[in-house]
C-alpha atoms as a PDB file:
ATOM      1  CA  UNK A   1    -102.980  32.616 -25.110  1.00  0.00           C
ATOM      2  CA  UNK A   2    -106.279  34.374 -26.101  1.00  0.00           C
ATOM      3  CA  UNK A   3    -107.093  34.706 -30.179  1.00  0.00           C
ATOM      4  CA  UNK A   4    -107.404  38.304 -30.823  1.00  0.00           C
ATOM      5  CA  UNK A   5    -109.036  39.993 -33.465  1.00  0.00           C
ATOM      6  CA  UNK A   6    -107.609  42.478 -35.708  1.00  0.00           C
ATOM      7  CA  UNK A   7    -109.122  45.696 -34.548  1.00  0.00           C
ATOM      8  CA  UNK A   8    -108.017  44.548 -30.432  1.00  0.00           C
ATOM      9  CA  UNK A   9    -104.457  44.073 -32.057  1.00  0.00           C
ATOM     10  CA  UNK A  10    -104.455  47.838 -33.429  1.00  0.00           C
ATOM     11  CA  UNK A  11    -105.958  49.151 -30.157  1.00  0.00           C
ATOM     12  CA  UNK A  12    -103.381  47.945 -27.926  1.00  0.00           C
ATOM     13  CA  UNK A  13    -100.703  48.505 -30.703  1.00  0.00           C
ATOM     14  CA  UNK A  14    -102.016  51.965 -31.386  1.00  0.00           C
ATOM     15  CA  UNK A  15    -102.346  52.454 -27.022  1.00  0.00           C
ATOM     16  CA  UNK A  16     -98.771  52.160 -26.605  1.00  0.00           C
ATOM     17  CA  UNK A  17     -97.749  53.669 -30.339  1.00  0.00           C
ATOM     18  CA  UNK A  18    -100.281  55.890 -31.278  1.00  0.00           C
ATOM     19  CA  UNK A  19     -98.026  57.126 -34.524  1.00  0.00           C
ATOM     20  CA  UNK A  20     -97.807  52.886 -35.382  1.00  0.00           C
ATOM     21  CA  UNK A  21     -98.925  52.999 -39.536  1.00  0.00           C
ATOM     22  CA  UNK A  22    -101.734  49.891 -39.582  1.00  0.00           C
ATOM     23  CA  UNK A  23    -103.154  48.085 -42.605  1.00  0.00           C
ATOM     24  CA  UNK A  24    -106.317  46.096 -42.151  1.00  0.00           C
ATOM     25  CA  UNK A  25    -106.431  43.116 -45.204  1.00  0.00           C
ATOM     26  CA  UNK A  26    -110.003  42.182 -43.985  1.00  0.00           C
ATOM     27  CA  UNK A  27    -112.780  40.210 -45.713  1.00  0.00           C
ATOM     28  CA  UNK A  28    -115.202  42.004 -43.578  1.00  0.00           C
ATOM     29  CA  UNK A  29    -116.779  44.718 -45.209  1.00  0.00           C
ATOM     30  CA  UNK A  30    -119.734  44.706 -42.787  1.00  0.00           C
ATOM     31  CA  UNK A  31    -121.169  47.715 -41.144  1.00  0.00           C
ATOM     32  CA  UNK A  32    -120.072  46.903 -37.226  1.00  0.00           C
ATOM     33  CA  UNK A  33    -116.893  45.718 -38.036  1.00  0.00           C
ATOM     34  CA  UNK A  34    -115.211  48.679 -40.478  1.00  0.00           C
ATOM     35  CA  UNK A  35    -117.125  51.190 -38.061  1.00  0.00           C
ATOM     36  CA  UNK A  36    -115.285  49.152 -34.964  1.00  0.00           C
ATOM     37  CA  UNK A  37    -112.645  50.424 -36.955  1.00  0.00           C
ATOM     38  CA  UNK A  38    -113.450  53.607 -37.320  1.00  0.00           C
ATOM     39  CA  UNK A  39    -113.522  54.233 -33.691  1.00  0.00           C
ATOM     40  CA  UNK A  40    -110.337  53.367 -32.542  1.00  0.00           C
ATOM     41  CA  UNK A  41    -107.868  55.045 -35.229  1.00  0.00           C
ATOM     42  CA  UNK A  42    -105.824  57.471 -32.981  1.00  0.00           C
ATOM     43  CA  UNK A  43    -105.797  61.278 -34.401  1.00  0.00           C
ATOM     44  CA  UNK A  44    -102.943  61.505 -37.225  1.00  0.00           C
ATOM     45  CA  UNK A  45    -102.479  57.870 -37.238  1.00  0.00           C
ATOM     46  CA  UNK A  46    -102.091  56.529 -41.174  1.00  0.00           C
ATOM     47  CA  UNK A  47    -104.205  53.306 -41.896  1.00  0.00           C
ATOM     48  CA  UNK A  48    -105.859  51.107 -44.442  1.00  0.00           C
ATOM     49  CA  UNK A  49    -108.919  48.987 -44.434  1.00  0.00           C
ATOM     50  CA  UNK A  50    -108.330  46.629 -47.469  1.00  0.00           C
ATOM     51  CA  UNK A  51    -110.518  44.426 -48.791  1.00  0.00           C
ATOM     52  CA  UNK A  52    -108.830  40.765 -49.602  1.00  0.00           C
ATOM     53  CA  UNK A  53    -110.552  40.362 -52.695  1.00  0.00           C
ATOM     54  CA  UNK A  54    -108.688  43.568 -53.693  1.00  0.00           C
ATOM     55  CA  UNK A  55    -106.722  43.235 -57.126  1.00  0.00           C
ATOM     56  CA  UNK A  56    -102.728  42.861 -56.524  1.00  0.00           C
ATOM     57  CA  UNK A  57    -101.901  46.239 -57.858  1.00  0.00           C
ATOM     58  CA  UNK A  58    -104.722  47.683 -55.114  1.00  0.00           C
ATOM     59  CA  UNK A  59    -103.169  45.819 -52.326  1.00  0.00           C
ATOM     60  CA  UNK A  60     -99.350  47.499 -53.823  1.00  0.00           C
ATOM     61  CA  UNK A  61    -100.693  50.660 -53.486  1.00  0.00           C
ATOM     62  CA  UNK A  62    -102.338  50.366 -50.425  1.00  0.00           C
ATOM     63  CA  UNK A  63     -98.920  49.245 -49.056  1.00  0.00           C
ATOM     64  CA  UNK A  64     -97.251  52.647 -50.869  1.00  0.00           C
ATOM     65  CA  UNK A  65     -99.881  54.852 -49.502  1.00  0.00           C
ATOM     66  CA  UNK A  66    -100.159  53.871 -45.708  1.00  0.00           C
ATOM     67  CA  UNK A  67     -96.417  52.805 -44.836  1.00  0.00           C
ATOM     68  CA  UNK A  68     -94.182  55.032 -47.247  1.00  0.00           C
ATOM     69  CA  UNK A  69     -96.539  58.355 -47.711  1.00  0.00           C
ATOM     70  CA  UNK A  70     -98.387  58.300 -44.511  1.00  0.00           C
ATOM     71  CA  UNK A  71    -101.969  58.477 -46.389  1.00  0.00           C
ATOM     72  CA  UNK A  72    -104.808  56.802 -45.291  1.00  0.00           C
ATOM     73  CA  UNK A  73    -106.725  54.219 -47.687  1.00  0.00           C
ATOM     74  CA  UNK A  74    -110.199  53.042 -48.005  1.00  0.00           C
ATOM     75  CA  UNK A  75    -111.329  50.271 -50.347  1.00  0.00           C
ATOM     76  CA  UNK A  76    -114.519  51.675 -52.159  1.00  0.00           C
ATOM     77  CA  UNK A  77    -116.883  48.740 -51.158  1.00  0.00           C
ATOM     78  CA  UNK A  78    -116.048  49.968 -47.311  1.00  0.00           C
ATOM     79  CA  UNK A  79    -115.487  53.908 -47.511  1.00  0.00           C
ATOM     80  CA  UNK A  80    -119.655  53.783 -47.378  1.00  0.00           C
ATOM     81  CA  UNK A  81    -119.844  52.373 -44.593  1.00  0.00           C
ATOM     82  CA  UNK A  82    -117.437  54.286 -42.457  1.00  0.00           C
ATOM     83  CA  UNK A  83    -118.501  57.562 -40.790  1.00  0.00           C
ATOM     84  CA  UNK A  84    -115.489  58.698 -39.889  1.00  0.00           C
ATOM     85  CA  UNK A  85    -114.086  61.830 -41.655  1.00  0.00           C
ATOM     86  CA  UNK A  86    -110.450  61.736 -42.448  1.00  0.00           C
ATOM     87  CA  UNK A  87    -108.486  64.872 -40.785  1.00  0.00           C
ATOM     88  CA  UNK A  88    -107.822  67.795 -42.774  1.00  0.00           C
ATOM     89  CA  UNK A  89    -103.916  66.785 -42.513  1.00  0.00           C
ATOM     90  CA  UNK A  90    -104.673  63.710 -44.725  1.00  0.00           C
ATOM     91  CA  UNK A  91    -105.326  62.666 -48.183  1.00  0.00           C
ATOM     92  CA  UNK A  92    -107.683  58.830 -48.142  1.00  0.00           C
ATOM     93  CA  UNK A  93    -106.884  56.997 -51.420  1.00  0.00           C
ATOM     94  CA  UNK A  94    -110.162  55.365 -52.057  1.00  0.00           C
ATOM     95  CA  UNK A  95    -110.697  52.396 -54.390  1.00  0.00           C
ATOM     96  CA  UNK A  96    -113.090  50.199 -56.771  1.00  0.00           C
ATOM     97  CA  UNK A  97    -112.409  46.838 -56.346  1.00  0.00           C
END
């Protein structure tokens, strides 16, 4: 079986569940890969990107925020490199790590 990479898990999770809630605990916080990101998050779909080297507490609250209040969540470091806007429907919890 093929290794797949995080972001070609969520695409063919979010392809067949587009509503599927998706945390990314990365430690990529480079340009390509959080924008690779950015491009395949399906419209009204609640995510995280997460930075590993996040403190405990940021990681609980990530949790909270994606999977129980359906709010997106940006670590700090990585919310400059994404250009995608969140919708208008959403609140994005962003953090300093």
């Amino acid at each position: 079986m093929a290794t797949r990479n995080g972001i070609e898990a969520a695409r063919t999770i979010w392809k067949k569940r587009p509503e599927t809630h998706i945390l990314f605990w990365s430690n990529y916080s480079d340009e390509a890969y959080v924008r690779g990101v950015s491009r395949i998050v399906p419209d009204g779909a609640a995510y995280g990107y997460v930075l590993k080297s996040a403190s405990d507490e940021r990681h609980r609250l990530a949790l909270r925020s994606i999977f129980i209040e359906s709010q997106c969540v940006i670590d700090r470091e990585v919310r400059g490199l994404q250009q995608k806007k969140p919708r208008p429907d959403q609140r994005v919890h962003r953090f300093r790590v």
